[in-house]
N, C-alpha and C. Protein backbone atom coordinates (compact mmCIF):
# COMPACT_ATOMS: atom_id res chain seq x y z
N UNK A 1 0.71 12.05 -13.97
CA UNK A 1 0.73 10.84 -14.78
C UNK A 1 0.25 9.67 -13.93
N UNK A 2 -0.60 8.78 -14.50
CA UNK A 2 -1.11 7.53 -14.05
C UNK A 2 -0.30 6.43 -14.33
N UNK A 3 0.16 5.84 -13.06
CA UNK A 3 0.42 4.78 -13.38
C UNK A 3 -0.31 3.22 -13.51
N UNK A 4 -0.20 2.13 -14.41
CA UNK A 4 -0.90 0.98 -14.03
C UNK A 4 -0.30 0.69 -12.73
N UNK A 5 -1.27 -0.17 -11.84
CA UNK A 5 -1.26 -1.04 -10.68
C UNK A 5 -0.72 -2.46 -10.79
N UNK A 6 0.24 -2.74 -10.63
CA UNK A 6 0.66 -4.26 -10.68
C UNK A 6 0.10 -5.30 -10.10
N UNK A 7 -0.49 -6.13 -10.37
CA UNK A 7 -1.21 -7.19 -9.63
C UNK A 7 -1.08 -8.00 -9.04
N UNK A 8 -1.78 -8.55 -8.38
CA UNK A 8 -1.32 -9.67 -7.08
C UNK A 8 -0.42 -10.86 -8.34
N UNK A 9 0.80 -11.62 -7.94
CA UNK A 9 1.38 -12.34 -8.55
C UNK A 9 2.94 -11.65 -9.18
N UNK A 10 2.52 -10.57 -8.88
CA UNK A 10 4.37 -10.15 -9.57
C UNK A 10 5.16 -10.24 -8.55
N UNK A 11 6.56 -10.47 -9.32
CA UNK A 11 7.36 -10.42 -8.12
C UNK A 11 7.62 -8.97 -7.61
N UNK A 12 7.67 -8.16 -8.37
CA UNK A 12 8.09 -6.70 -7.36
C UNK A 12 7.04 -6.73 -6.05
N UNK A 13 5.79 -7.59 -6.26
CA UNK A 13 5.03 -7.24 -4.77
C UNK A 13 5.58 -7.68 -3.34
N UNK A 14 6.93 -9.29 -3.84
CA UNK A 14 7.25 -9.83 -2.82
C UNK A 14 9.00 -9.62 -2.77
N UNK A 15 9.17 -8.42 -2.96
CA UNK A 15 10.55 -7.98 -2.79
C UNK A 15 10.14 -7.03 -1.63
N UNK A 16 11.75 -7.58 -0.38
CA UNK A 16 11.97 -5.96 0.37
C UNK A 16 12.77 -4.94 -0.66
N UNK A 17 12.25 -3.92 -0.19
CA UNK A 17 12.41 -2.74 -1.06
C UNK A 17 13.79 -2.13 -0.15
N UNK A 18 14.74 -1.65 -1.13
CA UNK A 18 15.55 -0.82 -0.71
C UNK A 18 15.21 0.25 -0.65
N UNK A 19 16.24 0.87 0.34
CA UNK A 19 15.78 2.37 0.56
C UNK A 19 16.34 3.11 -0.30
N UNK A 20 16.09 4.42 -0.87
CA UNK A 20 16.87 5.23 -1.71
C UNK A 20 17.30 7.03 -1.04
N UNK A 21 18.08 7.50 -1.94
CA UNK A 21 18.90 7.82 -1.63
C UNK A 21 18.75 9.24 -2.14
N UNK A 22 18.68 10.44 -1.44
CA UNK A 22 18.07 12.16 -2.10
C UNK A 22 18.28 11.82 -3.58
N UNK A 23 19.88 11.47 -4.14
CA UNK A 23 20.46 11.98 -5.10
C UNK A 23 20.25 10.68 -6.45
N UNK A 24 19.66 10.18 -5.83
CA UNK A 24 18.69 8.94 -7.01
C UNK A 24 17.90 9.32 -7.16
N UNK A 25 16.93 9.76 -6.59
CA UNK A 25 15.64 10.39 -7.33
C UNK A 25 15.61 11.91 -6.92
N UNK A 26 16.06 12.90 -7.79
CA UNK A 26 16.21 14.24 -8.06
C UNK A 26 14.52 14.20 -7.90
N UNK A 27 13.22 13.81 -8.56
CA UNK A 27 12.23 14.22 -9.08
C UNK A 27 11.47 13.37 -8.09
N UNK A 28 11.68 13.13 -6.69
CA UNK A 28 10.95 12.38 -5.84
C UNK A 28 9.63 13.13 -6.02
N UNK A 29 9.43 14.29 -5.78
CA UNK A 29 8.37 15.18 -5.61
C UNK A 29 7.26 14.78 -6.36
N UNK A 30 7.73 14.63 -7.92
CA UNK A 30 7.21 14.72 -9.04
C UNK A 30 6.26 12.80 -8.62
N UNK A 31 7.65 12.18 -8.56
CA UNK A 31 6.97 10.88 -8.54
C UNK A 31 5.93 10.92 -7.47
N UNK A 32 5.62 11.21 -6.42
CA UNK A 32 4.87 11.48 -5.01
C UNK A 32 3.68 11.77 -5.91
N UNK A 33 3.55 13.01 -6.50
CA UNK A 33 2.43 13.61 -7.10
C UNK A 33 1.95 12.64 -8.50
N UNK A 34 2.40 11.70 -8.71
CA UNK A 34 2.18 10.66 -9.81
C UNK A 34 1.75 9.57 -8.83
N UNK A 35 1.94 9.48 -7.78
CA UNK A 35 1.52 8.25 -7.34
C UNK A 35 -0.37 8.60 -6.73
N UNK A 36 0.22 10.08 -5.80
CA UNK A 36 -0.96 10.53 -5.65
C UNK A 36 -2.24 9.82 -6.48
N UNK A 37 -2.02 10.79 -7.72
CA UNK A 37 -2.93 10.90 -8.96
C UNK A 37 -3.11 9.29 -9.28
N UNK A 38 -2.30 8.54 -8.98
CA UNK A 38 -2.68 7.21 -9.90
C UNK A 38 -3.68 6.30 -8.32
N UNK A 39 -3.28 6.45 -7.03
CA UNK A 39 -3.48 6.30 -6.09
C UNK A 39 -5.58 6.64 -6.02
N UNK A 40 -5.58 8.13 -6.66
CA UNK A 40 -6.71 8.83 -6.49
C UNK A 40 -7.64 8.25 -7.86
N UNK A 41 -6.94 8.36 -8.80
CA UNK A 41 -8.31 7.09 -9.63
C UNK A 41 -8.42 6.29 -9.67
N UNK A 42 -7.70 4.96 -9.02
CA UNK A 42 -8.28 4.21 -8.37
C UNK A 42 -9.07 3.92 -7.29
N UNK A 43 -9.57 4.96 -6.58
CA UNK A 43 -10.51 5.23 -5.64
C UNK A 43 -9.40 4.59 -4.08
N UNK A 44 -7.73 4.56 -4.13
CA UNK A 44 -7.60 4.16 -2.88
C UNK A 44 -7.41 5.06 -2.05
N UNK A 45 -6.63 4.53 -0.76
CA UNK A 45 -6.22 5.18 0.38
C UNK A 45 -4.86 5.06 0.96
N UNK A 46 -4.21 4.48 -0.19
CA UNK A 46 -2.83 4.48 0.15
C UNK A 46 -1.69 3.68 -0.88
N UNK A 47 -0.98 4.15 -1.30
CA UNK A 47 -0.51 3.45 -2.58
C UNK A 47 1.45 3.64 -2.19
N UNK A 48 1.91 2.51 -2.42
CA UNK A 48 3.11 1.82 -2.47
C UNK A 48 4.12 1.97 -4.00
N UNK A 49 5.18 1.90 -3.62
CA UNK A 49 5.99 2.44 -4.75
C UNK A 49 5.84 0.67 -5.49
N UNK A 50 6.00 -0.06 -5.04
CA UNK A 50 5.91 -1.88 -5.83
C UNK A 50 4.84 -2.03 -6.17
N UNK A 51 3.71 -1.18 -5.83
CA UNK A 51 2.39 -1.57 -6.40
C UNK A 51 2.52 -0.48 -8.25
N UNK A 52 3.38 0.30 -8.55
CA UNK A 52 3.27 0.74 -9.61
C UNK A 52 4.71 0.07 -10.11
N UNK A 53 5.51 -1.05 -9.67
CA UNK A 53 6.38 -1.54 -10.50
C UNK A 53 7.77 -0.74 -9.50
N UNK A 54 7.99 -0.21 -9.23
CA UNK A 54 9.34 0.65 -8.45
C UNK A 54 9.43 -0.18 -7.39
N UNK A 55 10.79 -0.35 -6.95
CA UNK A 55 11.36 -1.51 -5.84
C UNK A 55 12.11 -0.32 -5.02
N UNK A 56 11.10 0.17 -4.13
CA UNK A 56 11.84 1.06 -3.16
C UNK A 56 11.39 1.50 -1.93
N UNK A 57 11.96 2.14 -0.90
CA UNK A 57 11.08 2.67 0.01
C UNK A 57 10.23 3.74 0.32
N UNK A 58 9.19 3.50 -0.59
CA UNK A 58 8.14 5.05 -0.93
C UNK A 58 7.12 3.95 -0.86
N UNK A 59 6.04 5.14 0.12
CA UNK A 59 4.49 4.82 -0.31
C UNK A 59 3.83 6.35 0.31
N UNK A 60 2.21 6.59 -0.09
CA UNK A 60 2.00 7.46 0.10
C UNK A 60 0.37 7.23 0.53
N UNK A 61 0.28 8.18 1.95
CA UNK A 61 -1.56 7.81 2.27
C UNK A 61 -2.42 8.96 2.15
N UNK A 62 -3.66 8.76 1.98
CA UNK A 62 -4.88 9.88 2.65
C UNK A 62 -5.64 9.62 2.80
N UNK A 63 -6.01 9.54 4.23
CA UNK A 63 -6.94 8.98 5.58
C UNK A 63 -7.67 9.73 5.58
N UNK A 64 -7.68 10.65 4.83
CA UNK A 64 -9.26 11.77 5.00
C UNK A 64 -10.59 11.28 4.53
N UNK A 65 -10.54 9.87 3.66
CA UNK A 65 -11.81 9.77 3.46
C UNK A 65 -12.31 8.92 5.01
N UNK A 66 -11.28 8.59 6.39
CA UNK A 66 -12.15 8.38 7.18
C UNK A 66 -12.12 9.51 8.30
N UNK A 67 -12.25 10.47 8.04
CA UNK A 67 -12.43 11.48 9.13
C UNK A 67 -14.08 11.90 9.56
N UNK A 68 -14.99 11.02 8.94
CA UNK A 68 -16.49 11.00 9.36
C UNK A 68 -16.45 10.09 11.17
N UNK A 69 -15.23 9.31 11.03
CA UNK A 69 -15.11 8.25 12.23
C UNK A 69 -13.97 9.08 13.23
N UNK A 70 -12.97 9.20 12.38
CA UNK A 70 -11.93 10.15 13.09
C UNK A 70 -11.90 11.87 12.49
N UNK A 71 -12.50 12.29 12.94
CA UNK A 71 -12.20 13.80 12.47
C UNK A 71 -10.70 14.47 12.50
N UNK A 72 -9.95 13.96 13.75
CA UNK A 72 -8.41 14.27 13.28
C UNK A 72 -7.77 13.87 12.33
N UNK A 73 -8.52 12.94 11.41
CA UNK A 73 -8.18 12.67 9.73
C UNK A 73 -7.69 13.24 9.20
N UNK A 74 -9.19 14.62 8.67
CA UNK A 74 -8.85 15.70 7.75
C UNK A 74 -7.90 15.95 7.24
N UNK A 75 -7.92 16.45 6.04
CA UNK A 75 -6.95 16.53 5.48
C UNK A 75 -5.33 15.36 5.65
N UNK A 76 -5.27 14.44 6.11
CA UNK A 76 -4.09 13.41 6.47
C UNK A 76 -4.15 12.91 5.41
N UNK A 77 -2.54 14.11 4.74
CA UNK A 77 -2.00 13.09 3.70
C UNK A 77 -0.86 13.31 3.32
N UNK A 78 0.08 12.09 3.56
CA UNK A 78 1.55 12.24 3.49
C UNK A 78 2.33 11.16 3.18
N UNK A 79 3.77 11.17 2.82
CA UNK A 79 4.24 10.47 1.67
C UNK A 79 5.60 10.29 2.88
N UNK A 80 6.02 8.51 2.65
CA UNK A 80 6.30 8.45 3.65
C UNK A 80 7.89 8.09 2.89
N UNK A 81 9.09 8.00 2.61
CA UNK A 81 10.36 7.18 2.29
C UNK A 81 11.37 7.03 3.41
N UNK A 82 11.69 5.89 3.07
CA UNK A 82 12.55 5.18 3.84
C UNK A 82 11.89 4.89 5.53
N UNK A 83 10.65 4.92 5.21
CA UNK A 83 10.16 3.99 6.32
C UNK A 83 10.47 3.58 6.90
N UNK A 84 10.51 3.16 8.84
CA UNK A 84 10.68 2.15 9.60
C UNK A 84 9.98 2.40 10.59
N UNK A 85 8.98 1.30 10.90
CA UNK A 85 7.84 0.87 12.13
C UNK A 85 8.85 0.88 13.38
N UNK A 86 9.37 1.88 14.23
CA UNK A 86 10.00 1.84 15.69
C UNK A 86 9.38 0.78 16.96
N UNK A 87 7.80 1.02 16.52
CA UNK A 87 7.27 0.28 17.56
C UNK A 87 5.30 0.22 17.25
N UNK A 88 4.67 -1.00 17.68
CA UNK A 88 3.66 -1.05 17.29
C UNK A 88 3.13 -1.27 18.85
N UNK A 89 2.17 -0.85 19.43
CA UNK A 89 1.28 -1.27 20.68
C UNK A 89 -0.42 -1.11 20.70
N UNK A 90 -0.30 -1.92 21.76
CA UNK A 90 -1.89 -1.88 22.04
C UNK A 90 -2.42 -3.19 21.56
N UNK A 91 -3.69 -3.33 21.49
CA UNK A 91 -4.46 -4.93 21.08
C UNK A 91 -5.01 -4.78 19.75
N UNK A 92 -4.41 -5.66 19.14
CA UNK A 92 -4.91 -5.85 18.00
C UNK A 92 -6.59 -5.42 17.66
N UNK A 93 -6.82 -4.99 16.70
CA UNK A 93 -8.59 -5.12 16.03
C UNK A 93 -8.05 -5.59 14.59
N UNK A 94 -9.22 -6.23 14.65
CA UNK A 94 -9.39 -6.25 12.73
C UNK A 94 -10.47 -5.47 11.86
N UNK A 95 -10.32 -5.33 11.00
CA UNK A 95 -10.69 -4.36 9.54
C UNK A 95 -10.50 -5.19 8.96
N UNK A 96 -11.56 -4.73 7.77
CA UNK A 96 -11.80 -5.72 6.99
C UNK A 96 -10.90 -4.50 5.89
N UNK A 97 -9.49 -5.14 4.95
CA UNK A 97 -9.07 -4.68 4.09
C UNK A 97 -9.12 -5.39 2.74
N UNK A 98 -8.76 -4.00 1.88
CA UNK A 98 -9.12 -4.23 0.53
C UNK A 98 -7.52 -3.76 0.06
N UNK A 99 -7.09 -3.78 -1.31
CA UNK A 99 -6.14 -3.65 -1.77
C UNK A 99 -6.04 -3.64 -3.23
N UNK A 100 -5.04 -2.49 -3.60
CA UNK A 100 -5.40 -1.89 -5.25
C UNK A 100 -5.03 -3.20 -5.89
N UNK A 101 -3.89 -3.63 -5.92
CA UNK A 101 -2.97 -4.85 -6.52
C UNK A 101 -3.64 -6.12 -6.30
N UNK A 102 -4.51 -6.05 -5.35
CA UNK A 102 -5.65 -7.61 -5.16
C UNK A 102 -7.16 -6.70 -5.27
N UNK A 103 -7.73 -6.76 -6.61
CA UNK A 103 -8.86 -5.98 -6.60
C UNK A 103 -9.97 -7.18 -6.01
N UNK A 104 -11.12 -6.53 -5.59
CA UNK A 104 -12.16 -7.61 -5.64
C UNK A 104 -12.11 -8.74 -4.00
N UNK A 105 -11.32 -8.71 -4.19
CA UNK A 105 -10.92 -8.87 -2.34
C UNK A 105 -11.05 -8.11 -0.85
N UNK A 106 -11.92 -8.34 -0.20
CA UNK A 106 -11.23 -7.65 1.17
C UNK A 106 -11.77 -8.66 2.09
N UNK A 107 -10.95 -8.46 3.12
CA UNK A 107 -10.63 -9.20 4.44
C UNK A 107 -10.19 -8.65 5.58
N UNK A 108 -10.86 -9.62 6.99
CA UNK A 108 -10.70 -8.95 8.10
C UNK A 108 -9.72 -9.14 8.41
N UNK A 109 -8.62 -8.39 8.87
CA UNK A 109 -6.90 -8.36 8.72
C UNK A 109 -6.95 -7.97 10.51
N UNK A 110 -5.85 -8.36 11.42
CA UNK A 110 -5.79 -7.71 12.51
C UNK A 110 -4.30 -7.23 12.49
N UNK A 111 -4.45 -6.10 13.05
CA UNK A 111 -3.26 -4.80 13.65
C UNK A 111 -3.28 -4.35 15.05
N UNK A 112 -1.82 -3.53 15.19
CA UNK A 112 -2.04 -3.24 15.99
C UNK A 112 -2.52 -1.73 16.08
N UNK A 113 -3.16 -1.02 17.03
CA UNK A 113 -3.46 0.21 16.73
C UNK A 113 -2.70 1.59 17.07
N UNK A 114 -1.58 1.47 17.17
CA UNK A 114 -0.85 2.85 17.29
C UNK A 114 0.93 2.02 17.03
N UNK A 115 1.17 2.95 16.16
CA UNK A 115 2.73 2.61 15.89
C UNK A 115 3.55 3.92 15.33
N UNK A 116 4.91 3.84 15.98
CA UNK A 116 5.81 5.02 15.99
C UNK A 116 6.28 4.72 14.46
N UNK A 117 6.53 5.75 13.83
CA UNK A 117 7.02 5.85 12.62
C UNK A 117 8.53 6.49 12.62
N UNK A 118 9.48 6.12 11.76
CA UNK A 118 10.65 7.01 11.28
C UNK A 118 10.81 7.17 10.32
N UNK A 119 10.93 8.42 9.34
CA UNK A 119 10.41 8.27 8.00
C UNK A 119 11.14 9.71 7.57
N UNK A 120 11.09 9.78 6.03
CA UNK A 120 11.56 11.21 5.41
C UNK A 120 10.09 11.45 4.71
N UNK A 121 9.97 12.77 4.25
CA UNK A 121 9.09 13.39 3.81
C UNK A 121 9.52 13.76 2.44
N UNK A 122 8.43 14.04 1.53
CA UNK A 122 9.13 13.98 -0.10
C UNK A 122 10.23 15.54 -0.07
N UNK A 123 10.04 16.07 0.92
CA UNK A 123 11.39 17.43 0.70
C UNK A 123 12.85 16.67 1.67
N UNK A 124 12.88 15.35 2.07
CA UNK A 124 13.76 14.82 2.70
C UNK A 124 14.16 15.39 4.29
N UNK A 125 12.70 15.74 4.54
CA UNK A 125 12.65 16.30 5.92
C UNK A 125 12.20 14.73 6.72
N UNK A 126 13.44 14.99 7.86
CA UNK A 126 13.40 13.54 8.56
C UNK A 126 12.03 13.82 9.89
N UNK A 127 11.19 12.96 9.89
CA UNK A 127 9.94 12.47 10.55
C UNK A 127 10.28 11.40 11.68
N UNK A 128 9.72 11.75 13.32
CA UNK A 128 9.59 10.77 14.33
C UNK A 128 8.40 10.96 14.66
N UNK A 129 7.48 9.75 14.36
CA UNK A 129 5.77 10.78 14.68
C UNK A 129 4.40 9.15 15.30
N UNK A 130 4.41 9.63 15.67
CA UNK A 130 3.25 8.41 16.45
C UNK A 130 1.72 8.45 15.62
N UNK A 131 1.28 7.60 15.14
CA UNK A 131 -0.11 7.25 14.51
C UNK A 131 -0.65 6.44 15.20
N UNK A 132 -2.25 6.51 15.16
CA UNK A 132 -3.13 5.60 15.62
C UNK A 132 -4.22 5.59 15.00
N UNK A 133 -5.05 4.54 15.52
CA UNK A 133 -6.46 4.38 14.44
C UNK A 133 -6.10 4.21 12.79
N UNK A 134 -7.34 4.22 11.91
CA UNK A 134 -7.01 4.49 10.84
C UNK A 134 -5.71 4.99 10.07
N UNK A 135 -5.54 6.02 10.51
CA UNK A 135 -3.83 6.28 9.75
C UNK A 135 -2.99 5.40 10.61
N UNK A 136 -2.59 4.70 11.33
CA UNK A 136 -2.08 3.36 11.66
C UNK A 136 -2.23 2.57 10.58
N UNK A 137 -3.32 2.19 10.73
CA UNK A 137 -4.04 0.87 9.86
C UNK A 137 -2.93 1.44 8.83
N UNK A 138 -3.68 2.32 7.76
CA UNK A 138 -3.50 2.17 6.68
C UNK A 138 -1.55 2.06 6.04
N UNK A 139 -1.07 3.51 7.41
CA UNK A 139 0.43 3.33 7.04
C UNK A 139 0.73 2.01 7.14
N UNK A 140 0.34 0.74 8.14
CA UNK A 140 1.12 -0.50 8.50
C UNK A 140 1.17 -0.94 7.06
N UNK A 141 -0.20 -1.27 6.23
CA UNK A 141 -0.54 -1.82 5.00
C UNK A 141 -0.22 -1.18 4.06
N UNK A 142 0.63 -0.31 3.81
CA UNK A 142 1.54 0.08 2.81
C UNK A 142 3.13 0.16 3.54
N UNK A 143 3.01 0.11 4.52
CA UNK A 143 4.37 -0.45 5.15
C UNK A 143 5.04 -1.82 4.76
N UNK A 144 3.98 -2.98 4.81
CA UNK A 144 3.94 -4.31 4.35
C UNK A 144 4.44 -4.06 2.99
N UNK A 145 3.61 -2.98 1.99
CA UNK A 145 4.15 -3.35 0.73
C UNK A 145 5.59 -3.28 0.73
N UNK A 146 6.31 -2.51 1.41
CA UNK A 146 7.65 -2.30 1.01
C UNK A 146 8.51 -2.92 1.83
N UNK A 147 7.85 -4.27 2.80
CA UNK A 147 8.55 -4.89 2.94
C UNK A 147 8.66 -6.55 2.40
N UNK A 148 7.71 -6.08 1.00
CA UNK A 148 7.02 -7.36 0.60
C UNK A 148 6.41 -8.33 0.74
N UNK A 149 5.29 -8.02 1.65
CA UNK A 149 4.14 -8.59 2.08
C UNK A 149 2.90 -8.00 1.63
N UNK A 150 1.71 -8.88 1.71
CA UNK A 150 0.50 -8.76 1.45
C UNK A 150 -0.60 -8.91 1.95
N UNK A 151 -1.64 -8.15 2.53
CA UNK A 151 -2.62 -8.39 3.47
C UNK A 151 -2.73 -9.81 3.51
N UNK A 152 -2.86 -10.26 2.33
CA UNK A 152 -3.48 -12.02 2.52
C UNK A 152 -2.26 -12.80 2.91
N UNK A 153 -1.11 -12.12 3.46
CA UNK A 153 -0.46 -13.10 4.36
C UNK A 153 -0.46 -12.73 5.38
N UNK A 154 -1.56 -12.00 6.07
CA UNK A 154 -2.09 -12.23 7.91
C UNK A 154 -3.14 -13.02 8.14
N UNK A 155 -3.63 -13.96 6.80
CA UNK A 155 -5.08 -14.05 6.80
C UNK A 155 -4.12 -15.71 7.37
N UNK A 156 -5.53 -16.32 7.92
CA UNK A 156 -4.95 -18.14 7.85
C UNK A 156 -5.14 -18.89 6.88
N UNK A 157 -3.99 -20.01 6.93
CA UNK A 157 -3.75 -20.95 5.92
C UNK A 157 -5.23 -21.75 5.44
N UNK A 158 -6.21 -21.64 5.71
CA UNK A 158 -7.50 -21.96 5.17
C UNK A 158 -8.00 -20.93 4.26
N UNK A 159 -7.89 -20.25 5.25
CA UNK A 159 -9.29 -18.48 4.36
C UNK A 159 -7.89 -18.51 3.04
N UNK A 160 -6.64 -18.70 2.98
CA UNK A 160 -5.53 -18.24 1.83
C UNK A 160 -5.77 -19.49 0.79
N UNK A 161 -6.03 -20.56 1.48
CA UNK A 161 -6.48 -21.66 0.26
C UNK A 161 -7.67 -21.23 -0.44
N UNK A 162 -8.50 -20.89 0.45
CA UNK A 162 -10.01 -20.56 -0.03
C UNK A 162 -9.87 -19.55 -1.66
N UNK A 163 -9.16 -18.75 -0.81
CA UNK A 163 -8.65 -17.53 -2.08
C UNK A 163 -7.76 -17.98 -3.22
N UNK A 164 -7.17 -18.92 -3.02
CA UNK A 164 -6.43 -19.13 -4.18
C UNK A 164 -6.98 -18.72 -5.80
N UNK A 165 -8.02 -19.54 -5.72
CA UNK A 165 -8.44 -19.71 -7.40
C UNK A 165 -8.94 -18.43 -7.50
N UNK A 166 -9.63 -17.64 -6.86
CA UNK A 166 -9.30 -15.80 -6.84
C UNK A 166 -8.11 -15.07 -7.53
N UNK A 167 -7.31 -15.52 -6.38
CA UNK A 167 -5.98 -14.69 -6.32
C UNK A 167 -5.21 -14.94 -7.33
N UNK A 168 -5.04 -16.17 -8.27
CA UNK A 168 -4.70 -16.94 -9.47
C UNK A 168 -5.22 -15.98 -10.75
N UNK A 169 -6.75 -15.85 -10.63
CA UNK A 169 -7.38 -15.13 -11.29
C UNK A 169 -7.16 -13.45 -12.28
N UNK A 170 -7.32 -13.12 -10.67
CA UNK A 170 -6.43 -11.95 -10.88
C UNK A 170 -5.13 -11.62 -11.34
N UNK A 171 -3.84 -12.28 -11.09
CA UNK A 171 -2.77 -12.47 -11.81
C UNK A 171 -3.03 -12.81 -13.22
N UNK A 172 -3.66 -13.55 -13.54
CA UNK A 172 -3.95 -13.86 -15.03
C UNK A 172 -4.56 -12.68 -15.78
N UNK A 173 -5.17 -11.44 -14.80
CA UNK A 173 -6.41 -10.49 -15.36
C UNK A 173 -7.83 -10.99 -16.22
N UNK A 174 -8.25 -11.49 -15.07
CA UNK A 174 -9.40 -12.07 -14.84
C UNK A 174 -9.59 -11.88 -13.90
N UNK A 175 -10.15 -10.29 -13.94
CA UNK A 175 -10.76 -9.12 -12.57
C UNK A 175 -11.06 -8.09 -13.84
N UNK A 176 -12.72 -7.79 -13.03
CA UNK A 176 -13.03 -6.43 -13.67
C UNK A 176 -12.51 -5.08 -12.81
N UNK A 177 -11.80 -4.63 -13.39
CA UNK A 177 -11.48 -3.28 -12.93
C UNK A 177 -11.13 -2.39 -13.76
N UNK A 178 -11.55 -0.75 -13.37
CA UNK A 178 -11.90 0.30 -13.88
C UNK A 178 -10.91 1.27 -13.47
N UNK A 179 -9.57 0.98 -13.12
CA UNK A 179 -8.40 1.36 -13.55
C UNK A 179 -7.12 0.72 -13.73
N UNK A 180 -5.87 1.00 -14.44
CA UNK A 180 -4.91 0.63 -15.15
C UNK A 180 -4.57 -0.67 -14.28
N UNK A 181 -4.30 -1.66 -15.14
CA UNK A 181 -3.77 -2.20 -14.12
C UNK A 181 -2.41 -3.17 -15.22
N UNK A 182 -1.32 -3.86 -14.45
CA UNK A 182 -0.29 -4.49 -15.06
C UNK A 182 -0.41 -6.31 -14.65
N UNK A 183 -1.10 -6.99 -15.24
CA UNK A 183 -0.94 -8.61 -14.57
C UNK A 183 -0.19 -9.24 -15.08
N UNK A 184 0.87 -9.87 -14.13
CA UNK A 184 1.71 -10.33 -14.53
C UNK A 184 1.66 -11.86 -15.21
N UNK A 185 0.71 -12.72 -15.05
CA UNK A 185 0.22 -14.03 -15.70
C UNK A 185 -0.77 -13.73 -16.76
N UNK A 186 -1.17 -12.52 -17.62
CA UNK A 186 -1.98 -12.15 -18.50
C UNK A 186 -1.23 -12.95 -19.67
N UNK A 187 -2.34 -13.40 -20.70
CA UNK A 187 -1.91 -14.05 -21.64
C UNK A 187 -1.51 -12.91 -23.05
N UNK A 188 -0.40 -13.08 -23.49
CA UNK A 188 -0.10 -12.04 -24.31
C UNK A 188 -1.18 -11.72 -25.72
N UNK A 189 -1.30 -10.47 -25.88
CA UNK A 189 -2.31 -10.39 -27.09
C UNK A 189 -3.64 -10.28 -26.84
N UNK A 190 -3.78 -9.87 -25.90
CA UNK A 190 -5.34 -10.01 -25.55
C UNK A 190 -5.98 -8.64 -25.33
């Protein structure tokens, strides 16, 4: 099942997400494989449980479309709950990121490039595991979602003015995009 994408402007994007709990979601699995699928027609690379409306600690990546740069990519794809960043090192780079919930946008964002993860796996198998490069990147930026942040708050207070009447835009749905999406400033009836 597909879910719509919630758009830049809701509040579920700027909530920390609680963590949940085996016996709250019996059908984690199921949801994982729904996010997948809604994740995969939108053409992304990593999708957040607040970006489909859910206030929790789930998101899920696959870094395989950059394994032309990193070949230890392949196949990298895994679903992360109850998340926590242990430790981030090394010197920042920036990438220029894009984001399902801010379509039409991307920006050069800086990270750091290797960070320890602690995490459960959708069978509630507990994870201590070190990333770098790309699967870095991408876990940090769905890490952010669930702690209710948004790429465009690493950007500076200029380039974020610049974007405004953008980012306004989009909340209203006034963005072309070619999958589901939920805006929360859309005018009713339309």
């Amino acid at each position: 099942m597909k879910y719509p994408i919630v758009a830049y402007g809701d509040p579920v994007l700027r909530r920390k997400a609680p963590a949940i709990e085996p016996d709250e979601y019996p059908h984690i699995k199921e949801l994982v494989a729904n996010m997948y699928e809604t994740m995969y027609a939108a053409r992304g690379v990593g999708l957040a449980a607040p970006q489909i409306g859910m206030s929790m600690r789930l998101f899920v990546v696959d870094v395989s479309p950059f394994d032309d740069e990193e070949p230890e990519l392949a196949g990298f794809k895994k679903a992360f709950i109850n998340a926590t960043i242990v430790e981030e090192t090394g010197t920042e780079w920036a990438f220029n990121e894009g984001c399902l919930s801010i379509p039409d946008i991307r920006e050069d964002v800086m990270r750091k490039p290797v960070i320890r993860m602690s995490y459960y796996d959708e069978n509630w198998k507990h994870h201590e595991a070190t990333f770098k490069g790309m699967a870095a990147r991408v876990i940090q930026h769905e890490y952010d979602h669930i702690e209710g942040k948004l790429f465009t708050d690493k950007l500076s207070p200029l380039r974020r003015r610049l974007l405004e009447k953008r980012l306004n835009d989009i909340s209203k749905g006034s963005v072309d995009v070619d999958y589901k999406m939920k805006f929360p400033d859309a005018k009713k009836g339309r």
